[in-house]
N, C-alpha and C. Protein backbone atom coordinates (compact mmCIF):
# COMPACT_ATOMS: atom_id res chain seq x y z
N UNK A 1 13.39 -23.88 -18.09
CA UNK A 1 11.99 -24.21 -17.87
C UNK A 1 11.28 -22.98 -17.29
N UNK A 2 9.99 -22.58 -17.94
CA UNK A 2 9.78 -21.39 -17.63
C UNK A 2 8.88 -21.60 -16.00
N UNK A 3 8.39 -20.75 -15.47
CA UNK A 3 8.05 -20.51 -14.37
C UNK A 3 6.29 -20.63 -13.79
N UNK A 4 5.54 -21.49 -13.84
CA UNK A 4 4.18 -21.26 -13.66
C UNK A 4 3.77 -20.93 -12.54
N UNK A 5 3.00 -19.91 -12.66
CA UNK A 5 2.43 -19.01 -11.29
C UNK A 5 0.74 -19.66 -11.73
N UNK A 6 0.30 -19.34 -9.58
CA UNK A 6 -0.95 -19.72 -9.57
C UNK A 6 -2.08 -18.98 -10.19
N UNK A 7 -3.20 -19.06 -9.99
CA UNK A 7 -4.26 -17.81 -10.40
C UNK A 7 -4.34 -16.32 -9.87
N UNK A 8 -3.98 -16.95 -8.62
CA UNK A 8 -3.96 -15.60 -7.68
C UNK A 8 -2.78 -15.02 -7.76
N UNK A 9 -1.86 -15.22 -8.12
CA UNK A 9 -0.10 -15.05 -8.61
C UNK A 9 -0.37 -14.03 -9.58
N UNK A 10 -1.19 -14.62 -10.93
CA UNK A 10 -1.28 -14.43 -12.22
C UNK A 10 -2.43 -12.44 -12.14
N UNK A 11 -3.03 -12.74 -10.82
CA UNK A 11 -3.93 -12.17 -10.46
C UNK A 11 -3.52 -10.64 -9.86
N UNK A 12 -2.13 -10.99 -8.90
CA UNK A 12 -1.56 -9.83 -8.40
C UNK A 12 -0.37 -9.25 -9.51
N UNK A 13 -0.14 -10.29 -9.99
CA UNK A 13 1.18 -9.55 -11.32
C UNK A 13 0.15 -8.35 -11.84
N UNK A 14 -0.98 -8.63 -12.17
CA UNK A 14 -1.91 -7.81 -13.36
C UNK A 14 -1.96 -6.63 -12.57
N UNK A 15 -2.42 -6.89 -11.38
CA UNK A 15 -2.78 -5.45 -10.39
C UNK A 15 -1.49 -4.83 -10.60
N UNK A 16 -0.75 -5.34 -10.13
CA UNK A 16 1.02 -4.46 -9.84
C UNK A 16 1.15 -3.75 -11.57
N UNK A 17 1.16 -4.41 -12.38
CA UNK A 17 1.46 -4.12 -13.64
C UNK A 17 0.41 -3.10 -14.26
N UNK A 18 -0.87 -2.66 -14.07
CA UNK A 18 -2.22 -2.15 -13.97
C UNK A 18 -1.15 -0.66 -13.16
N UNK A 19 -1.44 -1.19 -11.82
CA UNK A 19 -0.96 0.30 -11.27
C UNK A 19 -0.05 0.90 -11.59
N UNK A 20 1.38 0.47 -11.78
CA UNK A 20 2.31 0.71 -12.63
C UNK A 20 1.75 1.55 -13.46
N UNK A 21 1.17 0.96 -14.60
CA UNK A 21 0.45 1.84 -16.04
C UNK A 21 -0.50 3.13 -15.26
N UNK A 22 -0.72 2.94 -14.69
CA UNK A 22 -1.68 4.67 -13.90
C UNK A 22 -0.76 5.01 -13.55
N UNK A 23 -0.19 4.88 -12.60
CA UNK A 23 0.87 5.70 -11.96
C UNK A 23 2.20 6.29 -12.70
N UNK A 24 1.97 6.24 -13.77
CA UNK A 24 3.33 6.08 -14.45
C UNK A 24 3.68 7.75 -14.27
N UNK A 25 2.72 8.53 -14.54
CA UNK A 25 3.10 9.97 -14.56
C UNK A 25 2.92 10.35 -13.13
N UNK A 26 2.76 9.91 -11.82
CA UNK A 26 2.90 9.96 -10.65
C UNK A 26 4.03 9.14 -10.06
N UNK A 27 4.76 10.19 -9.58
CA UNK A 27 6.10 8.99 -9.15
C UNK A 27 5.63 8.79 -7.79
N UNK A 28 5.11 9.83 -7.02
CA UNK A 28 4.65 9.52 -5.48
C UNK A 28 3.85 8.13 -5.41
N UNK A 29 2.85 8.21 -6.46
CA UNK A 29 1.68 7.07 -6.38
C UNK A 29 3.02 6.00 -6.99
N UNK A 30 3.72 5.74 -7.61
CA UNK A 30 4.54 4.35 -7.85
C UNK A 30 5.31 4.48 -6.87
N UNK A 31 5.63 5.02 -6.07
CA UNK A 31 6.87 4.97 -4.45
C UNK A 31 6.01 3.70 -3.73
N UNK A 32 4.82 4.52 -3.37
CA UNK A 32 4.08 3.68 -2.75
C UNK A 32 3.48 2.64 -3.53
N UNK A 33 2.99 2.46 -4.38
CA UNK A 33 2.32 1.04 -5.09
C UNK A 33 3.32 0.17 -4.79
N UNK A 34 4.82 0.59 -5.47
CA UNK A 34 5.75 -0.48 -4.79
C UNK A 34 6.06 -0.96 -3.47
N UNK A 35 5.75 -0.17 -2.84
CA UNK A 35 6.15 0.13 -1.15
C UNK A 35 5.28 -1.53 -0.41
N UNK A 36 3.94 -0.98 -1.01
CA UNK A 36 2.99 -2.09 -1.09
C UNK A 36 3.01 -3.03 -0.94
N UNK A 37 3.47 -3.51 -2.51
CA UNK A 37 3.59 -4.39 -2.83
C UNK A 37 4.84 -5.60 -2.64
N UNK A 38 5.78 -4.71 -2.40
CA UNK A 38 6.86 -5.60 -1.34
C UNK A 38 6.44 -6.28 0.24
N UNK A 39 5.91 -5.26 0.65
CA UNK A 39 5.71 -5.06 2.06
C UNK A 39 4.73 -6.41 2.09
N UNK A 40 3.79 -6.59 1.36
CA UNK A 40 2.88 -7.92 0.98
C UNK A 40 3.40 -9.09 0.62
N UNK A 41 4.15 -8.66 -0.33
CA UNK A 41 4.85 -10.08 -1.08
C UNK A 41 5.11 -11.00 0.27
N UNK A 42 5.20 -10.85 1.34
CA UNK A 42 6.02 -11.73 2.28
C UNK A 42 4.93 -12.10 2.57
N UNK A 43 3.38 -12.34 2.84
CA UNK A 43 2.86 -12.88 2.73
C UNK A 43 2.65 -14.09 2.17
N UNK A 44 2.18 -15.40 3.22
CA UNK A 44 2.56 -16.89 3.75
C UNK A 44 1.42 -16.82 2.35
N UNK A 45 1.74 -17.90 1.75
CA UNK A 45 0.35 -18.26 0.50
C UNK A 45 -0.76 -19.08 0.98
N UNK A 46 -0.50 -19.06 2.50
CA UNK A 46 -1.93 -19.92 2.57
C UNK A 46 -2.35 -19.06 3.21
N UNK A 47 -2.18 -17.56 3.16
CA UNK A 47 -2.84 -16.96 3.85
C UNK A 47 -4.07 -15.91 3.36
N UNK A 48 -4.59 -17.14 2.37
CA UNK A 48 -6.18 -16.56 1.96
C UNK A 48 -6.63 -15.56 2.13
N UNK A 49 -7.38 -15.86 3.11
CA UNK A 49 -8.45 -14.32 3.62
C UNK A 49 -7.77 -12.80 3.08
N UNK A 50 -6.45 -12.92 3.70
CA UNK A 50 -5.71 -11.45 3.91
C UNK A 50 -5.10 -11.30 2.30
N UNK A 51 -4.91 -12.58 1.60
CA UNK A 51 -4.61 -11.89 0.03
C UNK A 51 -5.54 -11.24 -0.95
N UNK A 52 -6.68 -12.63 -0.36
CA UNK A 52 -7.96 -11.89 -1.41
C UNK A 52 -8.15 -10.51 -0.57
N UNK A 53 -8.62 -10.37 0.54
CA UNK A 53 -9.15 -8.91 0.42
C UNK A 53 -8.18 -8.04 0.16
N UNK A 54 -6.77 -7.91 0.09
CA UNK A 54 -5.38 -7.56 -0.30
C UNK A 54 -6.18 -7.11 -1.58
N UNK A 55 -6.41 -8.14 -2.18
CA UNK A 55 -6.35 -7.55 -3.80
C UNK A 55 -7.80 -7.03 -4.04
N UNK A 56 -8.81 -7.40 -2.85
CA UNK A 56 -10.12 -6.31 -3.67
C UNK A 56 -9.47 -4.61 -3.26
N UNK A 57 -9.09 -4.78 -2.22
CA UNK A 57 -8.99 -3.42 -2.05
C UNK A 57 -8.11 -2.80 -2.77
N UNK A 58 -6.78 -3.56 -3.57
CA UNK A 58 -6.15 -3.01 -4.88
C UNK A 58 -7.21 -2.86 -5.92
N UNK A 59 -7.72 -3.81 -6.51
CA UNK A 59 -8.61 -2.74 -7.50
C UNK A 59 -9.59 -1.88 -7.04
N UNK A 60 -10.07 -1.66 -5.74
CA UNK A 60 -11.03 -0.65 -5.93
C UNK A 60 -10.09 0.68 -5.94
N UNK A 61 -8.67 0.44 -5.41
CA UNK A 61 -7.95 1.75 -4.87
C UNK A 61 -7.69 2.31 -6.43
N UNK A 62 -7.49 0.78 -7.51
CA UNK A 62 -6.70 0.76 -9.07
C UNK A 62 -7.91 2.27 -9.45
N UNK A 63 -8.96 1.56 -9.44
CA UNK A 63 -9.92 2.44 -9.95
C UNK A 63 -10.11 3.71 -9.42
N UNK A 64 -10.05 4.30 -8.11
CA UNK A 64 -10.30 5.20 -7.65
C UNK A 64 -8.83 6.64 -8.53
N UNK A 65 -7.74 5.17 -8.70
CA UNK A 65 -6.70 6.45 -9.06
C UNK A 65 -6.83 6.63 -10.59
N UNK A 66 -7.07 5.80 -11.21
CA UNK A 66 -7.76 5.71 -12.79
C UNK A 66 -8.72 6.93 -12.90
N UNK A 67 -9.38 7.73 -12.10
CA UNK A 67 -9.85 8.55 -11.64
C UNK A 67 -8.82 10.40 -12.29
N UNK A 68 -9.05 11.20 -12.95
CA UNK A 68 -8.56 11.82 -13.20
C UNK A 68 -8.51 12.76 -12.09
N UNK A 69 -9.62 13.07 -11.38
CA UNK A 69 -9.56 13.73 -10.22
C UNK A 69 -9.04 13.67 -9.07
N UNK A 70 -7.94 12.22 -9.41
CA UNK A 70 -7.04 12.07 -7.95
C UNK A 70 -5.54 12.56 -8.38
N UNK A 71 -5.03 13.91 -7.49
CA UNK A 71 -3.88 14.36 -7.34
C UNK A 71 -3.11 14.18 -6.86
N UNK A 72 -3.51 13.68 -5.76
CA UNK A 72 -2.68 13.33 -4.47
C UNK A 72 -3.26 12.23 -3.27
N UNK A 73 -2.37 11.47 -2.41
CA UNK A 73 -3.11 10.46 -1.77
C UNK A 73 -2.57 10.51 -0.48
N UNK A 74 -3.00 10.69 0.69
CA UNK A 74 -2.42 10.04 2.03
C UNK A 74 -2.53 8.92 2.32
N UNK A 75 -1.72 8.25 3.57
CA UNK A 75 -1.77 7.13 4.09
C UNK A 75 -2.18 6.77 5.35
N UNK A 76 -3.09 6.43 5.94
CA UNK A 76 -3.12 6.27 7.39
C UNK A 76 -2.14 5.27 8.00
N UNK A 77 -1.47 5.82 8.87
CA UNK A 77 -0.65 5.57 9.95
C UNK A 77 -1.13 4.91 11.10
N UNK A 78 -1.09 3.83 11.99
CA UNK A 78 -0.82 2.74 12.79
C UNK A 78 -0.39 4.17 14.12
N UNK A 79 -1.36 4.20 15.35
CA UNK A 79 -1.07 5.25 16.17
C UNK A 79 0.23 4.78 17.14
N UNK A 80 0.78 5.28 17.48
CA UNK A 80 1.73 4.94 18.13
C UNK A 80 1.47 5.20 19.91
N UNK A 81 1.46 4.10 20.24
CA UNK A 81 1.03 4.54 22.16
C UNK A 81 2.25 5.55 22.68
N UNK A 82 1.77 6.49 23.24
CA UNK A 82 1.83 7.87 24.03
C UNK A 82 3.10 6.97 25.09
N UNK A 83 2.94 6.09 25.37
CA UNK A 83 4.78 5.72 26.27
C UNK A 83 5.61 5.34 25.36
N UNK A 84 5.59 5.35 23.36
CA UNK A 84 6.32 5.14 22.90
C UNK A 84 6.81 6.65 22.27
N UNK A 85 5.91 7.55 22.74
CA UNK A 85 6.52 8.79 22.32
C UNK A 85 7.45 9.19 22.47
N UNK A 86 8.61 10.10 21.87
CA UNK A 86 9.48 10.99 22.62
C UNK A 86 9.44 12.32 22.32
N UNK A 87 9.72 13.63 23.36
CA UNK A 87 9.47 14.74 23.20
C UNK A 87 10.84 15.09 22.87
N UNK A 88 11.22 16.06 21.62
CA UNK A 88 12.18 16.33 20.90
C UNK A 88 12.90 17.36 21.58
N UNK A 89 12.02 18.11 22.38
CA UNK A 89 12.71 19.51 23.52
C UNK A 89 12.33 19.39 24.83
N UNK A 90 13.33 20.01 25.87
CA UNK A 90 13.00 19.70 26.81
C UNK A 90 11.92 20.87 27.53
N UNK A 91 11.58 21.48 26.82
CA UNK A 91 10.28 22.73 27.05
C UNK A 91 9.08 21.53 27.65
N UNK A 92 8.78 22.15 28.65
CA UNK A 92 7.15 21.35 28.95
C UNK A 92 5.73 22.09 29.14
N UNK A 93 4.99 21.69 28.54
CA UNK A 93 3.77 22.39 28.03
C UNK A 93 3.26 23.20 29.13
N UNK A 94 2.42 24.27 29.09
CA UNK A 94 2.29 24.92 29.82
C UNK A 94 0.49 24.94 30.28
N UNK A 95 0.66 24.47 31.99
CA UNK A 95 -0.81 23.73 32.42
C UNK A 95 -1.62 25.23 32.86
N UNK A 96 -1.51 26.33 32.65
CA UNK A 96 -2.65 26.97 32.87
C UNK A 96 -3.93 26.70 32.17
């Protein structure tokens, strides 16, 4: 018996499968599309709000890389509080 997915199911397969097809000659951009898209999947299904805007901001990102002029992409990083730091040497900065 085959498998019926919802709208919004039917909705994120296309995105994933979409980026896939751009990214195909970028392996960096498919590391991360997948990275993504796992990292999401665990997302509770009643959790509305955060899927839909999940997926506007996949197609606007779909489009931005559909974009021939995108080479390369960073990621912003989540800051890490300064008492979770650790200093790698024991050199300490110098207060003049």
């Amino acid at each position: 018996m085959a498998m019926r997915h919802s709208k919004v199911q039917k909705q994120v397969l296309s995105l994933y499968k979409q980026f896939l097809k751009v990214t195909k000659d970028k392996p960096s951009f498919q590391d991360y599309v997948r990275q993504e898209f796992r990292q999401n999947a665990e997302l509770s299904k009643s959790d509305v709000i955060k899927i839909d805007y999940l997926l506007r901001r996949g197609w606007r990102q779909l489009e931005v890389l559909k974009s021939s002029a995108v080479k390369s992409a960073g990621v912003f990083v989540k800051d890490i509080p300064s008492d979770q730091l650790t200093v790698s040497n024991d050199k300490k900065p110098n207060s003049s």
